[in-house]
C-alpha atoms as a PDB file:
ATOM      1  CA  UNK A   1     112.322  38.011 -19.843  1.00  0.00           C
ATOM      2  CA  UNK A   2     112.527  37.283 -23.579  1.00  0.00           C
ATOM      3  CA  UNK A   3     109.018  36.011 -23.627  1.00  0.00           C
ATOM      4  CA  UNK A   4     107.348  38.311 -22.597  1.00  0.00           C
ATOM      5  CA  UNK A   5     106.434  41.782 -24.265  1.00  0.00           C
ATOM      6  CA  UNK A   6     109.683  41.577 -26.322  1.00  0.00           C
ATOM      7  CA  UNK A   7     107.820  38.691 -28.640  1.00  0.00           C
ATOM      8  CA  UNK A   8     104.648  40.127 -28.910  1.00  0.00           C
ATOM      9  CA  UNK A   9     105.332  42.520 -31.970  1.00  0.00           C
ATOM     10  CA  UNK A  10     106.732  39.367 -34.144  1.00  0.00           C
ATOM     11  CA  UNK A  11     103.572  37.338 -33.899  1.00  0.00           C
ATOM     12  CA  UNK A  12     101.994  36.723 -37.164  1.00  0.00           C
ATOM     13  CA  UNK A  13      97.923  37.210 -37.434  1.00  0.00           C
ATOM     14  CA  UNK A  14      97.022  34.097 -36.448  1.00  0.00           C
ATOM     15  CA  UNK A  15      99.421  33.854 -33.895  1.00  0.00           C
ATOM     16  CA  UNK A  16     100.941  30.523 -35.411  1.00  0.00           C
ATOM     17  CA  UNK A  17     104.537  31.923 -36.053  1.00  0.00           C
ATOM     18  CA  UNK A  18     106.885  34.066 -34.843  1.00  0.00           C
ATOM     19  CA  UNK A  19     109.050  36.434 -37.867  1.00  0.00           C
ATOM     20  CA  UNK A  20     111.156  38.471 -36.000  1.00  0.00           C
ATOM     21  CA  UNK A  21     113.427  40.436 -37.695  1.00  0.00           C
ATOM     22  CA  UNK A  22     116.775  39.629 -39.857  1.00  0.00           C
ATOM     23  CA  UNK A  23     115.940  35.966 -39.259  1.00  0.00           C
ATOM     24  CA  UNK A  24     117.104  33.912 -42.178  1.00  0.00           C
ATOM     25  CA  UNK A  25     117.065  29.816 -42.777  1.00  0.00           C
ATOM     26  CA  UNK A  26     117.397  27.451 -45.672  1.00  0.00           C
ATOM     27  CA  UNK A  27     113.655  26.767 -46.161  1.00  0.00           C
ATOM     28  CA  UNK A  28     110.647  28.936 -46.387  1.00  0.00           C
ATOM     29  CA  UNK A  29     109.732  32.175 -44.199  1.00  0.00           C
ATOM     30  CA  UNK A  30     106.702  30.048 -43.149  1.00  0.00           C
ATOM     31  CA  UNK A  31     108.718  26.953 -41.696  1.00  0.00           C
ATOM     32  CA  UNK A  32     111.208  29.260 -40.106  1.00  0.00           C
ATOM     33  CA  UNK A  33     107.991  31.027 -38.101  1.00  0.00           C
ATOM     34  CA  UNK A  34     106.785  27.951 -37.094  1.00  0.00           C
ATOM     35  CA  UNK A  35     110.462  27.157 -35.805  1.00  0.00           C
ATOM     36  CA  UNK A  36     110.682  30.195 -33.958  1.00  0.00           C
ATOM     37  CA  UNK A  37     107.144  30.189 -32.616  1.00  0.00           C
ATOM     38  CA  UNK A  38     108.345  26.034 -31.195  1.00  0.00           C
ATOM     39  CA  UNK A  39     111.143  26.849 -29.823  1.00  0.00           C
ATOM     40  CA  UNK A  40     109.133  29.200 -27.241  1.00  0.00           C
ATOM     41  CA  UNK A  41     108.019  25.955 -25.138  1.00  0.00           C
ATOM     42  CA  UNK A  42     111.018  24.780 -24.485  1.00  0.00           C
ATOM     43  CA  UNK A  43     111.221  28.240 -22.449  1.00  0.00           C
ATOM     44  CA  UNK A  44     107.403  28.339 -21.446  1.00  0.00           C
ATOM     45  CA  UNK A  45     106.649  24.375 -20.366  1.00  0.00           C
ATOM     46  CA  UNK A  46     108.822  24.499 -17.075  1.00  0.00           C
ATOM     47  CA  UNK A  47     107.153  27.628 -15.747  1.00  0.00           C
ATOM     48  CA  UNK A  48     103.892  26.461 -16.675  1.00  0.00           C
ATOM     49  CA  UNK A  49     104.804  23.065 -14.553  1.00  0.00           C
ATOM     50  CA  UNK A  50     106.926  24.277 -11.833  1.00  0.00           C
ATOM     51  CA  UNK A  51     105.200  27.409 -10.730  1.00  0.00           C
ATOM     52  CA  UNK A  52     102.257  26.719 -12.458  1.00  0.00           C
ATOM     53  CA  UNK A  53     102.896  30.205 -13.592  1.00  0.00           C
ATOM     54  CA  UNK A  54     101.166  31.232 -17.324  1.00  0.00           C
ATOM     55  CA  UNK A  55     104.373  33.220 -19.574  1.00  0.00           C
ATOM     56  CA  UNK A  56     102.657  36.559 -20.182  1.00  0.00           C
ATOM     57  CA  UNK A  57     101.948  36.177 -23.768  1.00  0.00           C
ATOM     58  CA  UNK A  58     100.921  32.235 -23.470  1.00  0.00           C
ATOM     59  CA  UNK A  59      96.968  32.710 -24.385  1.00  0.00           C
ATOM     60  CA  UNK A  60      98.621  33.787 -27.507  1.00  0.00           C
ATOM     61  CA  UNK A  61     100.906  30.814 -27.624  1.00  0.00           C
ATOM     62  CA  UNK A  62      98.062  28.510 -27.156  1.00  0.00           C
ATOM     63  CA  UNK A  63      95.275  30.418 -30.313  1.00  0.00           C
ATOM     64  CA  UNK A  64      99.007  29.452 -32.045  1.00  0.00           C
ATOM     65  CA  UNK A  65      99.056  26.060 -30.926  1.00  0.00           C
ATOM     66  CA  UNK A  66      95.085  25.739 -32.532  1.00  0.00           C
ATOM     67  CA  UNK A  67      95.535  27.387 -35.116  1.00  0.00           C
ATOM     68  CA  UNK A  68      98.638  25.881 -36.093  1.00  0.00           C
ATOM     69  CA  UNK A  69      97.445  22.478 -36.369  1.00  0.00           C
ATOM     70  CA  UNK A  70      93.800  23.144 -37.770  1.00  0.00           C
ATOM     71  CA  UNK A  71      94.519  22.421 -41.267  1.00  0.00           C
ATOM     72  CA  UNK A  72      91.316  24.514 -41.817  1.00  0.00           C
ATOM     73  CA  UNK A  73      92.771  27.232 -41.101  1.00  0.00           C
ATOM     74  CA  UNK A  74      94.979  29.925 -42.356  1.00  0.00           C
ATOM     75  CA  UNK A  75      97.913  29.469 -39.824  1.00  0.00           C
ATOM     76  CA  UNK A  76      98.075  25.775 -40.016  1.00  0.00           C
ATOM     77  CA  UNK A  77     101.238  24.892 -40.341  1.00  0.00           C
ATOM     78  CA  UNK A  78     101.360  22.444 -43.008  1.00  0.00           C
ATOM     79  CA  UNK A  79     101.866  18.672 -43.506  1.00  0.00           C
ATOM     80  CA  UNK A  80     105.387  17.813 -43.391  1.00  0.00           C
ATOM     81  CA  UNK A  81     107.669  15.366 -45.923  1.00  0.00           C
ATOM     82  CA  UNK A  82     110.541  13.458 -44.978  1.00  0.00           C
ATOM     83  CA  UNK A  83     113.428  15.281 -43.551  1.00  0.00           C
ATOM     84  CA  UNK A  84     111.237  18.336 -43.152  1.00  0.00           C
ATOM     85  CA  UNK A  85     112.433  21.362 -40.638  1.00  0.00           C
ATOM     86  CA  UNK A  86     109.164  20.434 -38.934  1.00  0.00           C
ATOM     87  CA  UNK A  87     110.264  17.416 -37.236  1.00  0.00           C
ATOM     88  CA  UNK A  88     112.885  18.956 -35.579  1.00  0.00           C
ATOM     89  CA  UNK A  89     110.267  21.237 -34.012  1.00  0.00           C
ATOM     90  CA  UNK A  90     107.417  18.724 -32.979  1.00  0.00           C
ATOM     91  CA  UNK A  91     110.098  18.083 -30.651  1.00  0.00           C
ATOM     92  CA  UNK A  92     108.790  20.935 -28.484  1.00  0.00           C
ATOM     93  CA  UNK A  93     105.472  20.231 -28.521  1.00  0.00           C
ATOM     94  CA  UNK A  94     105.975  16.649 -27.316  1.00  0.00           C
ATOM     95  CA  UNK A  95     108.312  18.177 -24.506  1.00  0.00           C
ATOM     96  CA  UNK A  96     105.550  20.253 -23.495  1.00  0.00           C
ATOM     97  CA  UNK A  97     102.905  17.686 -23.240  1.00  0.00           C
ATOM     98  CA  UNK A  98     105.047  15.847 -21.212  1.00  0.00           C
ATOM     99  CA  UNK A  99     105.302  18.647 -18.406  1.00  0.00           C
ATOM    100  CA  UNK A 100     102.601  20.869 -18.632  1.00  0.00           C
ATOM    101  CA  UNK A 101      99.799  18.955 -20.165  1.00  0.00           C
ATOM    102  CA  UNK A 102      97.421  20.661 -18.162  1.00  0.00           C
ATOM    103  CA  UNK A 103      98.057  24.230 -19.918  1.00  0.00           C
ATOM    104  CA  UNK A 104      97.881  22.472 -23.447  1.00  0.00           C
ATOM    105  CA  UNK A 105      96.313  19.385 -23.885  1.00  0.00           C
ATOM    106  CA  UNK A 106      93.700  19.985 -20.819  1.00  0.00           C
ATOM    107  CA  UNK A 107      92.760  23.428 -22.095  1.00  0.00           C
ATOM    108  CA  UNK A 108      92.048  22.429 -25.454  1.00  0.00           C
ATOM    109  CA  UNK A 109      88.461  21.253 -26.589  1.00  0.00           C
ATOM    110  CA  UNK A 110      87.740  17.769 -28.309  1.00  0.00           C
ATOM    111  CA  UNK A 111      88.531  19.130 -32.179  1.00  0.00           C
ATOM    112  CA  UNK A 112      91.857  20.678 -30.810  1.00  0.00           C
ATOM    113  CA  UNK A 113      93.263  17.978 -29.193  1.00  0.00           C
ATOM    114  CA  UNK A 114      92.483  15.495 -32.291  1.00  0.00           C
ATOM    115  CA  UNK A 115      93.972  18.421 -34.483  1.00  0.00           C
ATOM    116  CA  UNK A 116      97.308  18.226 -32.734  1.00  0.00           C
ATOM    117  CA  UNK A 117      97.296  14.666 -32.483  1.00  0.00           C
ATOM    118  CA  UNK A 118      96.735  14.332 -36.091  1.00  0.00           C
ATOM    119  CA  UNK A 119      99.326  17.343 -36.753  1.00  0.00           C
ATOM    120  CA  UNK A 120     102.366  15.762 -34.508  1.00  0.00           C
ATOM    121  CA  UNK A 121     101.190  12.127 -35.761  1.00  0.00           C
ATOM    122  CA  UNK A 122     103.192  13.112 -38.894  1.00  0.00           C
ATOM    123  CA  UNK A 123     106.311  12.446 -37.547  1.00  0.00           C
ATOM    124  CA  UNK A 124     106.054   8.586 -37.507  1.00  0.00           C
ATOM    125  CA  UNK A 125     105.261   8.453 -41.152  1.00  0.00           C
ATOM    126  CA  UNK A 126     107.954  10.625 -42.821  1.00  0.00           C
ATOM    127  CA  UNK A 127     111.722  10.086 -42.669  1.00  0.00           C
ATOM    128  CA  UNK A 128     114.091  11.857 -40.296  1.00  0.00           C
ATOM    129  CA  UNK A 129     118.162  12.565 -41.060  1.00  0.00           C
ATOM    130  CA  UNK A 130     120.314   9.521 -39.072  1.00  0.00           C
ATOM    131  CA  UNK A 131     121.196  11.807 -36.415  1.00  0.00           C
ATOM    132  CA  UNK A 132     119.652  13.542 -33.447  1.00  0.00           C
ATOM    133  CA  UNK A 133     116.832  13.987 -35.691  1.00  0.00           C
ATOM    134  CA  UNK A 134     115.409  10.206 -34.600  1.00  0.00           C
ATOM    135  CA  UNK A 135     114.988  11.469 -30.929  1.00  0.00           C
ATOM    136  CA  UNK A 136     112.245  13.964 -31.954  1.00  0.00           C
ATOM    137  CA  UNK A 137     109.658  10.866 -32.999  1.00  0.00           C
ATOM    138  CA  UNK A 138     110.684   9.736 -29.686  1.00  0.00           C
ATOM    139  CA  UNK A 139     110.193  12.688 -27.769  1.00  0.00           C
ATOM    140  CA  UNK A 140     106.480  13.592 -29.341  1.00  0.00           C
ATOM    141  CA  UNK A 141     105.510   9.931 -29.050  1.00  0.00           C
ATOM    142  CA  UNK A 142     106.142  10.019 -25.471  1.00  0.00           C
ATOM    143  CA  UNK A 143     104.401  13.544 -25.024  1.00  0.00           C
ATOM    144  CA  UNK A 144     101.326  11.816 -27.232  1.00  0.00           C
ATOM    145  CA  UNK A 145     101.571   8.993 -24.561  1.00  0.00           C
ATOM    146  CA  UNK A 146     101.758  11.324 -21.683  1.00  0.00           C
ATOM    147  CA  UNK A 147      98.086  12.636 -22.377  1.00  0.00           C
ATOM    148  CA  UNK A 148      96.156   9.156 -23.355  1.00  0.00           C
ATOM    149  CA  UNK A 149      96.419   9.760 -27.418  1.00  0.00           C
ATOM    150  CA  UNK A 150      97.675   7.028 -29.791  1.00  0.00           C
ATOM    151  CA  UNK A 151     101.386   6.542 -30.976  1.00  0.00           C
END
């Protein structure tokens, strides 16, 4: 399973991004980690719902997940600007409210849940490319909605 062990080495130290290896993108290393380290729930949320089953390295997902969007901290991963990388990857994150909410937004204390809220909140004041890239607002709005936090 990709998840698993085989991640584990391309964590950075706060656990907020993954950098694996001969990984290249048009915007900065630290966007591209923070794309990488998203893209893991679209994987993780339907174990974590179906089989209420915790991927092996997902307490390390999760410190990501805090630290990510504490903007007090070293691994936060920045406020985003219109047709930002990020918004395509708040996608996730509203996915995986939507299904698992109880092994994100339940687990998280008072100061983490506002943190996220305030992180994915971005996307409704920043402009997204005409595209597919409209469909991410929708999707974290409804993930934001799934656990009782404004849109």
């Amino acid at each position: 399973m990709i998840y698993g062990g085989k991640l584990e080495p391309y964590y950075d130290s706060f656990h907020s991004r993954i950098l694996p290896e001969g990984a290249g993108a048009a915007y900065s290393d630290e966007v591209a980690g923070m794309e990488c380290f998203s893209r893991v729930l679209w994987g993780a949320a339907p174990p974590l719902l179906a089989h209420q089953k915790k991927p092996e390295l997902w307490p390390r997902h999760l410190q990501g997940i805090m630290n990510g969007t504490n903007p007090n901290h070293q691994g936060y991963w920045g406020d985003i600007h219109d047709y930002d990388q990020r918004i395509v990857e708040m996608a996730a994150f509203g996915y995986a409210l939507c299904i698992a909410p109880d092994e994100i937004w339940h687990v998280l204390g008072e100061k983490e849940q506002q943190n996220l809220v305030n992180w994915l909140s971005q996307i409704n004041r920043f402009k997204a490319h005409d595209c597919n890239w409209l469909f991410f607002a929708v999707i974290v709005n409804i993930g934001l909605k799934q656990v009782g936090a404004p849109i």
